[in-house]
Protein backbone atom coordinates (compact mmCIF):
# COMPACT_ATOMS: atom_id res chain seq x y z
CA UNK A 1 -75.70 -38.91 11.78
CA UNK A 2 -77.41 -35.87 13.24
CA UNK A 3 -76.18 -32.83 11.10
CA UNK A 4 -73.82 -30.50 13.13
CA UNK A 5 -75.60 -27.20 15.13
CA UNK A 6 -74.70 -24.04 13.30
CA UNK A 7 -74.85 -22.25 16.29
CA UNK A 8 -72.44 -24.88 18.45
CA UNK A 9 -70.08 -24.87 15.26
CA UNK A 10 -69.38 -21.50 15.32
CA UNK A 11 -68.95 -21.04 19.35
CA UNK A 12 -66.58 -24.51 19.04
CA UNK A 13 -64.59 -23.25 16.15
CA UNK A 14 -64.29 -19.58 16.64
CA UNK A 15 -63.45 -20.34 20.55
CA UNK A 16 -60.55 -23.43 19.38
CA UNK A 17 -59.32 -20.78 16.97
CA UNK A 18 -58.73 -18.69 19.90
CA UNK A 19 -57.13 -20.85 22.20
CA UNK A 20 -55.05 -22.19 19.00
CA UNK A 21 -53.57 -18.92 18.30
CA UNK A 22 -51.21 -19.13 21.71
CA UNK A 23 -49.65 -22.25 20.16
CA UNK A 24 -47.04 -20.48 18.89
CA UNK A 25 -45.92 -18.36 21.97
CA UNK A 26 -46.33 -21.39 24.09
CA UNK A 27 -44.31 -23.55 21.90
CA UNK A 28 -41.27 -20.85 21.64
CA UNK A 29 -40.76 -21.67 25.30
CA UNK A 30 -41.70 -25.06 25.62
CA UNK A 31 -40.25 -27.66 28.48
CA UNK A 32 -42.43 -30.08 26.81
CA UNK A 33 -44.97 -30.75 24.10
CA UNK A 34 -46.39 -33.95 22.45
CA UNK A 35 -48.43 -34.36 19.18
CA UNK A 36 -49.73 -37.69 18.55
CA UNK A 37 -52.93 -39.95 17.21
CA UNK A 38 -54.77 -42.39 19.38
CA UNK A 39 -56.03 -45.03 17.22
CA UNK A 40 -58.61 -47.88 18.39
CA UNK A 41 -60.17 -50.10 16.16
CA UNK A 42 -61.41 -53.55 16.52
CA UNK A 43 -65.04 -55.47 16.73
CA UNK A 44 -68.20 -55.19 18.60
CA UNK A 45 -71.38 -57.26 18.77
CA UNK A 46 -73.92 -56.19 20.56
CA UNK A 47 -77.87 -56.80 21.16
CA UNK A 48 -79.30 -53.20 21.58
CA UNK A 49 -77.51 -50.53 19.57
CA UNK A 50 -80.28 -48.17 19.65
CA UNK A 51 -81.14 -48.64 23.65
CA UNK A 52 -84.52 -49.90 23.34
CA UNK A 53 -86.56 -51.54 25.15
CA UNK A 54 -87.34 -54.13 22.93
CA UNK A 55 -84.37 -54.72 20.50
CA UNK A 56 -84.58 -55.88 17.61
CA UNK A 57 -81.44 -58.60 17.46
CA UNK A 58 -77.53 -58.26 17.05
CA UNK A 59 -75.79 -55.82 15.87
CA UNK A 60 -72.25 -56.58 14.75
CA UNK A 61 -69.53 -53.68 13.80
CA UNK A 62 -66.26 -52.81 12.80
CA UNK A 63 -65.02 -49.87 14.41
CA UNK A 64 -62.21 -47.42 14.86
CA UNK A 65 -61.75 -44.34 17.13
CA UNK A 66 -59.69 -41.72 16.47
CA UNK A 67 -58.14 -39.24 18.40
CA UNK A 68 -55.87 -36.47 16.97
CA UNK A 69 -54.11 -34.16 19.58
CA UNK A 70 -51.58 -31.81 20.42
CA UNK A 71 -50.13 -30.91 24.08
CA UNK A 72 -47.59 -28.61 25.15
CA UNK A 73 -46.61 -27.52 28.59
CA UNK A 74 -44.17 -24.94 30.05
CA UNK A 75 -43.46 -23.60 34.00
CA UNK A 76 -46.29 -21.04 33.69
CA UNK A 77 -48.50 -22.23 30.80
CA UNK A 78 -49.71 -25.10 29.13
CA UNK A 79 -51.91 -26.63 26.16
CA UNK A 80 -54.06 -28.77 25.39
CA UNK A 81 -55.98 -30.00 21.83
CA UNK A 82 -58.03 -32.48 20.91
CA UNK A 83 -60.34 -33.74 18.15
CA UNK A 84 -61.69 -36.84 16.20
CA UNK A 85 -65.02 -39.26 16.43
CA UNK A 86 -65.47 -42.75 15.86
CA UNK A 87 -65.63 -44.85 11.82
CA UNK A 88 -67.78 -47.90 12.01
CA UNK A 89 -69.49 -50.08 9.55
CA UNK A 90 -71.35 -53.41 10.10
CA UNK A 91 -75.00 -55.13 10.11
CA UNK A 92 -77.26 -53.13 12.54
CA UNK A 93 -80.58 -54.86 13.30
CA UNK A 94 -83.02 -51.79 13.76
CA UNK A 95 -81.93 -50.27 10.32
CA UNK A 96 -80.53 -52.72 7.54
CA UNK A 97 -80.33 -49.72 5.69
CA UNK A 98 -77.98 -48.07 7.62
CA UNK A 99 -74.14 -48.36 6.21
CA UNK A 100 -72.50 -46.72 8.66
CA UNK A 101 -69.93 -43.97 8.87
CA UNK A 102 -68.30 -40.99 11.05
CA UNK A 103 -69.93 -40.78 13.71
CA UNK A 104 -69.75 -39.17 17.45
CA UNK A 105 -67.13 -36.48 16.23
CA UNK A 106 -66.09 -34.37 19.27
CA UNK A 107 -63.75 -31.60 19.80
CA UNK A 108 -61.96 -29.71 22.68
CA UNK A 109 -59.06 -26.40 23.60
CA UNK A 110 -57.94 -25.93 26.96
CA UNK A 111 -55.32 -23.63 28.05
CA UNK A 112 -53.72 -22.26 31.06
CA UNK A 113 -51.73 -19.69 32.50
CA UNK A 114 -50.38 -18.98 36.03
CA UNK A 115 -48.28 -16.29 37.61
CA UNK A 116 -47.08 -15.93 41.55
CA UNK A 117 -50.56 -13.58 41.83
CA UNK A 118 -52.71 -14.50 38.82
CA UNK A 119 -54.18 -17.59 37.29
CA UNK A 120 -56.17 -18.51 33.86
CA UNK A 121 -57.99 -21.24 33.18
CA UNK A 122 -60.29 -21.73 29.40
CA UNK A 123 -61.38 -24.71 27.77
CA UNK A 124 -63.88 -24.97 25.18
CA UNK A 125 -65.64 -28.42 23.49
CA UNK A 126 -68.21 -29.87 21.50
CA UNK A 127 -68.87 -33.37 21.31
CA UNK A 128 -72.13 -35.64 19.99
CA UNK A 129 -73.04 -38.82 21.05
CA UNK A 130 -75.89 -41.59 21.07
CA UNK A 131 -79.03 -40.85 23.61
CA UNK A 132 -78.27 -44.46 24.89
CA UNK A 133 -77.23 -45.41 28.06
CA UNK A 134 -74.25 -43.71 29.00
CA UNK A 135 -72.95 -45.62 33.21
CA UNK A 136 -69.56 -44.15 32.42
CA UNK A 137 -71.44 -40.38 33.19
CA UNK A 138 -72.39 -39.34 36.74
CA UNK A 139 -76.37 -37.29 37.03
CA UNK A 140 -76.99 -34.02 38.48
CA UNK A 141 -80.53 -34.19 36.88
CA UNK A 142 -83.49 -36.50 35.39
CA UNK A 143 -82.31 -35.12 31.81
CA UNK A 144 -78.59 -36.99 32.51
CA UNK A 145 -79.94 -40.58 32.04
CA UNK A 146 -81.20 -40.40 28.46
CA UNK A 147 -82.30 -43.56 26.28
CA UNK A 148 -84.06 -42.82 23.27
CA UNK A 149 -83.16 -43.43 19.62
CA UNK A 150 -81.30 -40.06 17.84
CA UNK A 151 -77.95 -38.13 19.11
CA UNK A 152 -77.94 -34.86 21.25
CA UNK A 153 -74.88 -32.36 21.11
CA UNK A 154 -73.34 -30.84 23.63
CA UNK A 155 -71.09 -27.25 23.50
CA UNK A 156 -69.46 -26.18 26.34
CA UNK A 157 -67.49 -22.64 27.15
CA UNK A 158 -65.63 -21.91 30.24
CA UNK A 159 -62.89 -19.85 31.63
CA UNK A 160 -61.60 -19.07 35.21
CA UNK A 161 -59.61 -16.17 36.41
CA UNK A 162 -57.84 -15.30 39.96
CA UNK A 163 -56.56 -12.31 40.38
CA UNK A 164 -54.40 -10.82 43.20
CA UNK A 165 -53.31 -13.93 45.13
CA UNK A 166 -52.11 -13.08 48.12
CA UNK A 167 -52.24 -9.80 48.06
CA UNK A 168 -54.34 -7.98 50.21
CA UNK A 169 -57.29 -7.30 47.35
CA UNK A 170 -57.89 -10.80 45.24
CA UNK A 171 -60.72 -11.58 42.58
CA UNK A 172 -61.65 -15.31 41.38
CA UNK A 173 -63.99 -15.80 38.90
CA UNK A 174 -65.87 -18.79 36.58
CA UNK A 175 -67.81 -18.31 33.33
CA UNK A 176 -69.73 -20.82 31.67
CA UNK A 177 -72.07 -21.39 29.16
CA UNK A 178 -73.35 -24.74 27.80
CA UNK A 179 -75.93 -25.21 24.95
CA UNK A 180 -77.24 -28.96 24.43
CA UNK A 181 -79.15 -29.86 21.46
CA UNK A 182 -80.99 -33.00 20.44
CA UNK A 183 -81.37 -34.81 17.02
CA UNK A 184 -84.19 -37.88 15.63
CA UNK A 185 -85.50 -38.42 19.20
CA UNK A 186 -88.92 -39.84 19.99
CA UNK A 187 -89.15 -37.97 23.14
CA UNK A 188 -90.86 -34.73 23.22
CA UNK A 189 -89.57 -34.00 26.84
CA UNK A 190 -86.14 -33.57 25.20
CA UNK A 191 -86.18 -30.14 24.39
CA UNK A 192 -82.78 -28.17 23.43
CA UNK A 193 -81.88 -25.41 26.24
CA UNK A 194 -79.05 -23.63 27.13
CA UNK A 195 -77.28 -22.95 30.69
CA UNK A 196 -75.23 -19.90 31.33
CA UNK A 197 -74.01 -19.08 35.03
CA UNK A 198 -71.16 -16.91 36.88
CA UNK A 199 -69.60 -17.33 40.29
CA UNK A 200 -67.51 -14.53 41.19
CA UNK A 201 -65.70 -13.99 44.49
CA UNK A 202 -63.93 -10.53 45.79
CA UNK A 203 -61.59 -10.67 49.51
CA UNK A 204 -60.27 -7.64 50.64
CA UNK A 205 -58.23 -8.36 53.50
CA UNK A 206 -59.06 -6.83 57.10
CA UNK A 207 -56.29 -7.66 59.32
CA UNK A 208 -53.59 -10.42 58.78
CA UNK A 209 -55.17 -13.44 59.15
CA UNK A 210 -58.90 -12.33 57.90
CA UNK A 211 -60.64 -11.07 54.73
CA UNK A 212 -64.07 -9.80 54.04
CA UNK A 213 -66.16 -11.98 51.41
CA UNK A 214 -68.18 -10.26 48.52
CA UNK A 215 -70.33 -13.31 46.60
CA UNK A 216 -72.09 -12.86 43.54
CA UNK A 217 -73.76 -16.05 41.97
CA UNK A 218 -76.11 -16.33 38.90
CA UNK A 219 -77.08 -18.86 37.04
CA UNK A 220 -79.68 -19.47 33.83
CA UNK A 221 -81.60 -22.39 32.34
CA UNK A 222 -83.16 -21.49 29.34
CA UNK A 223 -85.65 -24.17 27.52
CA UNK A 224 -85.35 -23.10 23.73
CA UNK A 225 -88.94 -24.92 23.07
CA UNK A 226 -90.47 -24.16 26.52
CA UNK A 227 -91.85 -27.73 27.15
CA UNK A 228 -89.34 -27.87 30.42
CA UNK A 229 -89.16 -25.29 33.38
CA UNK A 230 -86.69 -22.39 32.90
CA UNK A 231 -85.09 -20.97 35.82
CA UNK A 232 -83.12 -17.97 36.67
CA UNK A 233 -80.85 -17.55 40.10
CA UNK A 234 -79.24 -15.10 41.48
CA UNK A 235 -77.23 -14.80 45.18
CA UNK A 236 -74.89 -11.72 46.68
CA UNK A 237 -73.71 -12.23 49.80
CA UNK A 238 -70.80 -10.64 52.51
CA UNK A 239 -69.08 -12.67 55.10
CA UNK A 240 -65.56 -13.17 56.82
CA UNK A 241 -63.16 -15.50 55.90
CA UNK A 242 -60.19 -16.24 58.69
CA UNK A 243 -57.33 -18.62 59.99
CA UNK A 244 -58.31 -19.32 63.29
CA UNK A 245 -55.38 -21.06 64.57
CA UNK A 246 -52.66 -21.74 62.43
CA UNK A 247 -53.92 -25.10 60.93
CA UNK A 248 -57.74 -24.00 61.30
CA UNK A 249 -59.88 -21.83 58.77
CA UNK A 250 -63.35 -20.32 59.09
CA UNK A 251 -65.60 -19.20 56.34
CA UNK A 252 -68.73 -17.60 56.93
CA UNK A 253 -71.08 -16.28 54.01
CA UNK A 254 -74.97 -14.45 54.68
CA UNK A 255 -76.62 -14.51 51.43
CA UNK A 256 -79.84 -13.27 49.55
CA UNK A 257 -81.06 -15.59 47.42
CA UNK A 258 -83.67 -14.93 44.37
CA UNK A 259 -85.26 -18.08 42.40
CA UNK A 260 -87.38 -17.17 39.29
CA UNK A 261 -89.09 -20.24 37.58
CA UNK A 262 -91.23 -20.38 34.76
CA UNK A 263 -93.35 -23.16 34.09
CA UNK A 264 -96.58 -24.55 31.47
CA UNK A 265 -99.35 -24.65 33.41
CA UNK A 266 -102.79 -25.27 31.36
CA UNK A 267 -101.04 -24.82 28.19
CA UNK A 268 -99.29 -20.47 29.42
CA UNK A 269 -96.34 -20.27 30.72
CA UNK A 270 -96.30 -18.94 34.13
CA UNK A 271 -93.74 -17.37 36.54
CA UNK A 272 -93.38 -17.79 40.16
CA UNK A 273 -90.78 -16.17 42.25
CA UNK A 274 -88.99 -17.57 45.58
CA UNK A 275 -86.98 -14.74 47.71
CA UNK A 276 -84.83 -15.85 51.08
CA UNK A 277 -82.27 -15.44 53.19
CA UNK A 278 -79.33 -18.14 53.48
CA UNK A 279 -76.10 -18.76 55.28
CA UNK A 280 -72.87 -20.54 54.54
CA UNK A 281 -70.69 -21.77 57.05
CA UNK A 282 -67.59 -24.05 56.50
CA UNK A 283 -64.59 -24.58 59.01
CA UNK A 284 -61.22 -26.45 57.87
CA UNK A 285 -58.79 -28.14 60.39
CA UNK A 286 -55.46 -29.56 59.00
CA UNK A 287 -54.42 -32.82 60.73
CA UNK A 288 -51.04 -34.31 60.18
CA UNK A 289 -52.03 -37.18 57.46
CA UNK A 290 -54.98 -34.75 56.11
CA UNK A 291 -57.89 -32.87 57.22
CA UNK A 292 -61.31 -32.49 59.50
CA UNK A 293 -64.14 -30.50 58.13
CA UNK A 294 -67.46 -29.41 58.77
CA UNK A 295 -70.23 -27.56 56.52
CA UNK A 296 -73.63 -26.24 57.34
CA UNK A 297 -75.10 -24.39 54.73
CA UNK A 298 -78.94 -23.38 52.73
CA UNK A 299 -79.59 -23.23 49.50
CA UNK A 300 -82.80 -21.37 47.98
CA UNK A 301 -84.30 -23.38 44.69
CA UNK A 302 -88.18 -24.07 43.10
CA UNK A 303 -88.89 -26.25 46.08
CA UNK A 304 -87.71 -23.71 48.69
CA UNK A 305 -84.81 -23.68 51.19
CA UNK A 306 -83.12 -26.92 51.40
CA UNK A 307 -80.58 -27.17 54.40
CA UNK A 308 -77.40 -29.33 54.53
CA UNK A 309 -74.87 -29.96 57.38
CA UNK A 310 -71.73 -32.78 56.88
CA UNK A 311 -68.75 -33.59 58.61
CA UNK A 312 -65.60 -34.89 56.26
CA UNK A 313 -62.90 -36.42 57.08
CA UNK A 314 -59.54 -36.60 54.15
CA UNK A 315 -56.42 -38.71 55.25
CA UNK A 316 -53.50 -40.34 53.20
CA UNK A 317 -52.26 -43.43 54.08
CA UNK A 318 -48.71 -45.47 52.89
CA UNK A 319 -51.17 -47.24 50.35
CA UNK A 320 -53.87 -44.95 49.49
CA UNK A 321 -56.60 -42.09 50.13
CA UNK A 322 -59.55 -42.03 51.85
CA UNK A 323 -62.26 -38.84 51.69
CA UNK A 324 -65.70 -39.39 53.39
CA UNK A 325 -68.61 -37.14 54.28
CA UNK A 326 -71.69 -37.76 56.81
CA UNK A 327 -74.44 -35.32 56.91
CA UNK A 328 -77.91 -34.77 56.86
CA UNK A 329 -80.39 -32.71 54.62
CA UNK A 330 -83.64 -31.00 55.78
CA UNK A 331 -85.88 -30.29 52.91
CA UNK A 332 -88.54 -27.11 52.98
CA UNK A 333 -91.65 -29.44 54.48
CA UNK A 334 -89.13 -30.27 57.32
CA UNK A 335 -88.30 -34.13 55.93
CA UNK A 336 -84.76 -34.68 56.91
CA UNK A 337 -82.50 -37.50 54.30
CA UNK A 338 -78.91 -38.57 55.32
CA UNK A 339 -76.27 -37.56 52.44
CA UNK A 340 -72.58 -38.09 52.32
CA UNK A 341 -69.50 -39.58 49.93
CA UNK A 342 -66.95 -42.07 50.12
CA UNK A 343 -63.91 -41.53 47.98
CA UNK A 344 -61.61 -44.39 48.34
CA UNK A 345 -58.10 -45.46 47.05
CA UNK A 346 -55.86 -48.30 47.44
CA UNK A 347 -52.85 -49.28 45.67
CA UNK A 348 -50.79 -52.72 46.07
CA UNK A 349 -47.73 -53.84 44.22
CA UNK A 350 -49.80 -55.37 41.54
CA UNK A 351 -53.14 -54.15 42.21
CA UNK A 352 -55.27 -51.06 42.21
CA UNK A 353 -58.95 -50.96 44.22
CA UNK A 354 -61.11 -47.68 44.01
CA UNK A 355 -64.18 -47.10 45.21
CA UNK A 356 -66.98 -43.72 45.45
CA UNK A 357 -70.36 -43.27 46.67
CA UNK A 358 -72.51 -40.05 47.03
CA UNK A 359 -75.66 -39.60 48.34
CA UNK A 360 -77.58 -36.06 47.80
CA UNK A 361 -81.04 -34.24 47.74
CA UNK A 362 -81.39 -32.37 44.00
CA UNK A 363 -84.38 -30.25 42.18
CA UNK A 364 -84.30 -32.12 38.51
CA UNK A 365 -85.32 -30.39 35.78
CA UNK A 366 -89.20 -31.46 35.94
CA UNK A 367 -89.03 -29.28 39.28
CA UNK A 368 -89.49 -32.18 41.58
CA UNK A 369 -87.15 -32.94 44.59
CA UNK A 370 -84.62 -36.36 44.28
CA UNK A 371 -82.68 -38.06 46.19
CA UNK A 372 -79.69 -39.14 43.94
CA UNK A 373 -77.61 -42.02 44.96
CA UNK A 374 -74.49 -43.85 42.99
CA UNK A 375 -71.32 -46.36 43.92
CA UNK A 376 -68.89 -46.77 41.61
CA UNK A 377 -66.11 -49.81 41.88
CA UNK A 378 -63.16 -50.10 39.73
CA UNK A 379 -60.27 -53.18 40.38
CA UNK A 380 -57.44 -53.55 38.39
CA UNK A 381 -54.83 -56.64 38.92
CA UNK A 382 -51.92 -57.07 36.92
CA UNK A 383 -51.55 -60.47 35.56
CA UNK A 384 -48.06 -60.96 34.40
CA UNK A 385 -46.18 -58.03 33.06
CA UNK A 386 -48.17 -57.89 30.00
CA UNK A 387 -51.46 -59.11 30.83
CA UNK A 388 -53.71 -57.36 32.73
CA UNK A 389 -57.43 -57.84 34.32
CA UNK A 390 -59.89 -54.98 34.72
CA UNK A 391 -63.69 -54.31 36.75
CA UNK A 392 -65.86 -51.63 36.76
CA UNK A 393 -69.47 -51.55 38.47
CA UNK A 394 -71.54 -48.82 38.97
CA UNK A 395 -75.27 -48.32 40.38
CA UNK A 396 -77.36 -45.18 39.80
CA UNK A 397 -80.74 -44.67 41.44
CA UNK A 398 -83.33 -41.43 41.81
CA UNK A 399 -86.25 -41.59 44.09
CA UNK A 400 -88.69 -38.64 43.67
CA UNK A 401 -89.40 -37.78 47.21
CA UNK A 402 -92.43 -35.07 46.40
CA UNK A 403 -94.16 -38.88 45.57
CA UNK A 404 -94.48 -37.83 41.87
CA UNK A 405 -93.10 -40.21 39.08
CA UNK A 406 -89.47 -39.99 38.23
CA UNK A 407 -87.72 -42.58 39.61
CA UNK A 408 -85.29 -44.10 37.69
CA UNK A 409 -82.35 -47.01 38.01
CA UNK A 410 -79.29 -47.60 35.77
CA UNK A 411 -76.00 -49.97 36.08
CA UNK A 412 -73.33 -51.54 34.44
CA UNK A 413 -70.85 -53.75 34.64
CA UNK A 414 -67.61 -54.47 32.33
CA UNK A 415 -65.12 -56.75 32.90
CA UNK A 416 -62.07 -56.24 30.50
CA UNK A 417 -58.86 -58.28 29.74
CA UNK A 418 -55.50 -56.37 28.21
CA UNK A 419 -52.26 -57.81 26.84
CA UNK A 420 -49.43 -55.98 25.55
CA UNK A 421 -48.51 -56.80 22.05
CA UNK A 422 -44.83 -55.14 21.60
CA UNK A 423 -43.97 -52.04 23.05
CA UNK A 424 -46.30 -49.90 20.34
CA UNK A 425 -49.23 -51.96 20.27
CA UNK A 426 -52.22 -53.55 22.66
CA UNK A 427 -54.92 -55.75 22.41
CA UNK A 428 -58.28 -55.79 24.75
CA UNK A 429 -61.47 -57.64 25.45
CA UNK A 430 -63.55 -57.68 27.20
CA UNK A 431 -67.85 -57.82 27.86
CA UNK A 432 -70.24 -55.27 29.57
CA UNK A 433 -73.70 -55.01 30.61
CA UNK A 434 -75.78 -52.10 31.10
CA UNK A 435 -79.09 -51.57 32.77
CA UNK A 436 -82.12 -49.30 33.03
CA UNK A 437 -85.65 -48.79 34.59
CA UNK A 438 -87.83 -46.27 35.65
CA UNK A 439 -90.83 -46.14 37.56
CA UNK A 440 -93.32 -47.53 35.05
CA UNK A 441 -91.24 -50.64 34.82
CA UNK A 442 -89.46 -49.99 31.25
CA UNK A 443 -86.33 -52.08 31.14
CA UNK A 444 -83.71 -51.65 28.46
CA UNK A 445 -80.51 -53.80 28.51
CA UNK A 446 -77.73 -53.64 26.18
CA UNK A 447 -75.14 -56.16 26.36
CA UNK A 448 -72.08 -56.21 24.62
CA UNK A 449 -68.87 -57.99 23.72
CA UNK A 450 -65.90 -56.34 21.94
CA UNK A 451 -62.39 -56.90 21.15
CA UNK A 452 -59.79 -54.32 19.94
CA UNK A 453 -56.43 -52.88 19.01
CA UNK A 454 -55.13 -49.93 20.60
CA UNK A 455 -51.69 -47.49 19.78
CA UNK A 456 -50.73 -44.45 20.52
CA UNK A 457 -48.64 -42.83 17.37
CA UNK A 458 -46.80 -40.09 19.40
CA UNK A 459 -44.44 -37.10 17.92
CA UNK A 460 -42.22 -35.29 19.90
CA UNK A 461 -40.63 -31.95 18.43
């Protein structure tokens, strides 16, 4: 197991320390708290632990996951704390010498705080995991879909604070930092980094029923090794913010927008700078079973401006939710893509359906332009009232549309079956399938069936 970043351990403990020590006042006025230990353990067999592309047989393990937590929650606070990782032993194929052991440990703090004008949000994690395939995890970038052998860490730090709600001068505010590191890989592309960004927000109110908008935006990649880009951004912008009618709201933001990236070229590291103008517009109509919106809004990157309007539409029905966006993107060499999302719900008497799509133009990390696409479908049908049936599907897919190579296509499919033992304990089973290619035609598949025990050991003070 890769060993455990100095630098992540200290942000993850010092920060859990931090959030821990408001236990105690929260818990003197607690409405309700819960300590308890999730405990999973059970067998898996599968025929690509390591995610390659050509395995080298079964792999067969004994495994239990452990989570140890502690939540607590009152009318203006609440709690949260987690932490544990996964035991397993067994015969892997692609190291005999391998015995096994702790493995994927992970550990998060979250904590809140609320008031009729104020509101605090912080969490803080760190978790490690395999660099297989991962279809459970949505991409924002090329560097999401990782198979390779080795682990990569991940440390995350964020907190959130509104001040001044609805008063006539209110603040909001988000601060995060997140520092990845990878372990044992064979890819040189996978080069640590850390991300730090801040979106801040000031309205000071005009007149009843309008505010003015002060925007400040900045974000930071950093690429520790500098094999990958790093990129600084920074936008300020004014607008107006107003009800128009009672159930209508306008938003209107003109921004400056500054793009720094530095790149390799012919071995130096170079740095190129992108300055422009930008505007976001948004306007909100409430309807009586949900809401009409429409967006139109630029946004300044490596690539140049890239231009996006959509029209949503949110509704509840007696059964379910619906959420769906059409829209179209125009990219800086005047190529226009349709985007949008479907975010569906329904719910019958013994049966649950779900089902989300989004379509979107990105800059990934190599500095190319993509045009990410995924649809996710979950089904759930209670069998008797014990036994229960459960599908999940998903489909992932990148296209590079500056027609250089990055494309890339993942999915996965898992079909699980679930019985209630007694009222403490469960059993599951159940197969899945996962899938990947990019555009030199590497496949790696990793099937894998599993059956396991599952019990929550719960405390209540």
């Amino acid at each position: 197991m890769a060993a455990f970043s100095k630098r992540a351990g200290l942000i993850s403990v010092s920060c859990l320390a931090a959030v821990a020590a408001t236990a105690q006042s929260v818990a003197q006025q607690d409405t309700g708290s819960e300590l308890y230990l999730d405990l999973s353990t059970g067998l898996s067999i599968t025929d690509n632990y390591e995610s390659l592309e050509d395995p080298q047989g079964d792999t067969s393990l004994w495994f239990t996951d452990l989570t140890f937590g502690y939540s607590s929650e009152t009318k203006s606070e609440s709690l949260s704390l987690e932490f544990g990782g996964r035991l397993e032993f067994g015969d892997y194929a692609e190291d005999p010498d391998n015995n096994g052991g702790w493995i994927d440990p992970f550990a998060s703090a979250s904590y809140s705080r609320e008031s009729s004008t104020s509101l605090f949000r912080g969490a803080v994690s760190y978790r490690e995991r395999d660099n297989g395939i991962d279809v459970t995890e949505g991409f924002d970038s090329s560097t999401d879909l990782i198979v390779d052998q080795g682990t990569r860490s991940d440390a995350r730090v964020q907190a959130e604070l509104q001040t001044g709600i609805g008063t006539p001068v209110r603040t909001s505010s988000i601060l995060s930092y997140h520092q990845r590191r990878f372990f044992d890989t064979s890819d040189p592309d996978l080069s640590d980094r850390d991300t730090f960004s801040f979106d801040g927000e000031i309205g000071l109110a005009i007149t009843r029923s309008a505010e003015l908008l002060l925007v400040g935006k900045y974000d930071n990649r950093d690429d520790l090794d500098d094999i990958n880009d790093d990129e600084e951004h920074t936008v300020l912008g004014i607008g107006i913010g107003a009800d128009i009618y009672p159930d209508m709201t306008f938003r209107g933001v003109l921004q400056y927008e500054r793009d720094k990236l530095t790149e390799t070229v012919d071995g130096q590291r170079e740095t190129t700078t992108e300055h422009s103008p930008t505007l976001d517009l948004s306007v909100l109509k409430d309807l009586p079973n949900g809401a009409l919106r429409f967006s139109f809004g630029g946004e300044l990157d490596s690539n140049g401006v890239r231009t996006t309007a959509e029209v949503g539409r949110s509704m509840e029905t007696t059964y379910g939710d619906l959420d769906f966006s059409l829209g179209v993107t125009r990219v800086e060499e005047g190529d226009i893509y349709p985007v949008g999302t479907v975010d569906w719900t329904r719910e019958y008497k013994t049966r649950q359906l779900g089902l989300n799509y989004s379509s979107g133009v990105a800059t990934d990390d190599d500095g190319d332009q993509v045009l990410n696409n995924r649809l996710t479908f979950e089904f759930f049908q209670d069998l008797t009232e014990i036994d229960a049936l459960q599908l999940e599907m998903n489909v992932s897919a990148s296209e590079n549309i500056d027609g250089n190579d990055g494309d890339y296509r993942q999915a996965g499919l898992s079909v699980s079956y679930s019985r209630d033992l007694n009222r403490n304990w469960s059993f599951v089973t159940g197969y899945s399938h996962s899938f990947a290619e990019d555009d030199d035609e590497e496949v790696t598949t990793v099937n894998e069936v599993f059956a396991r025990l599952d019990r929550r050991f719960s405390l209540r003070p």
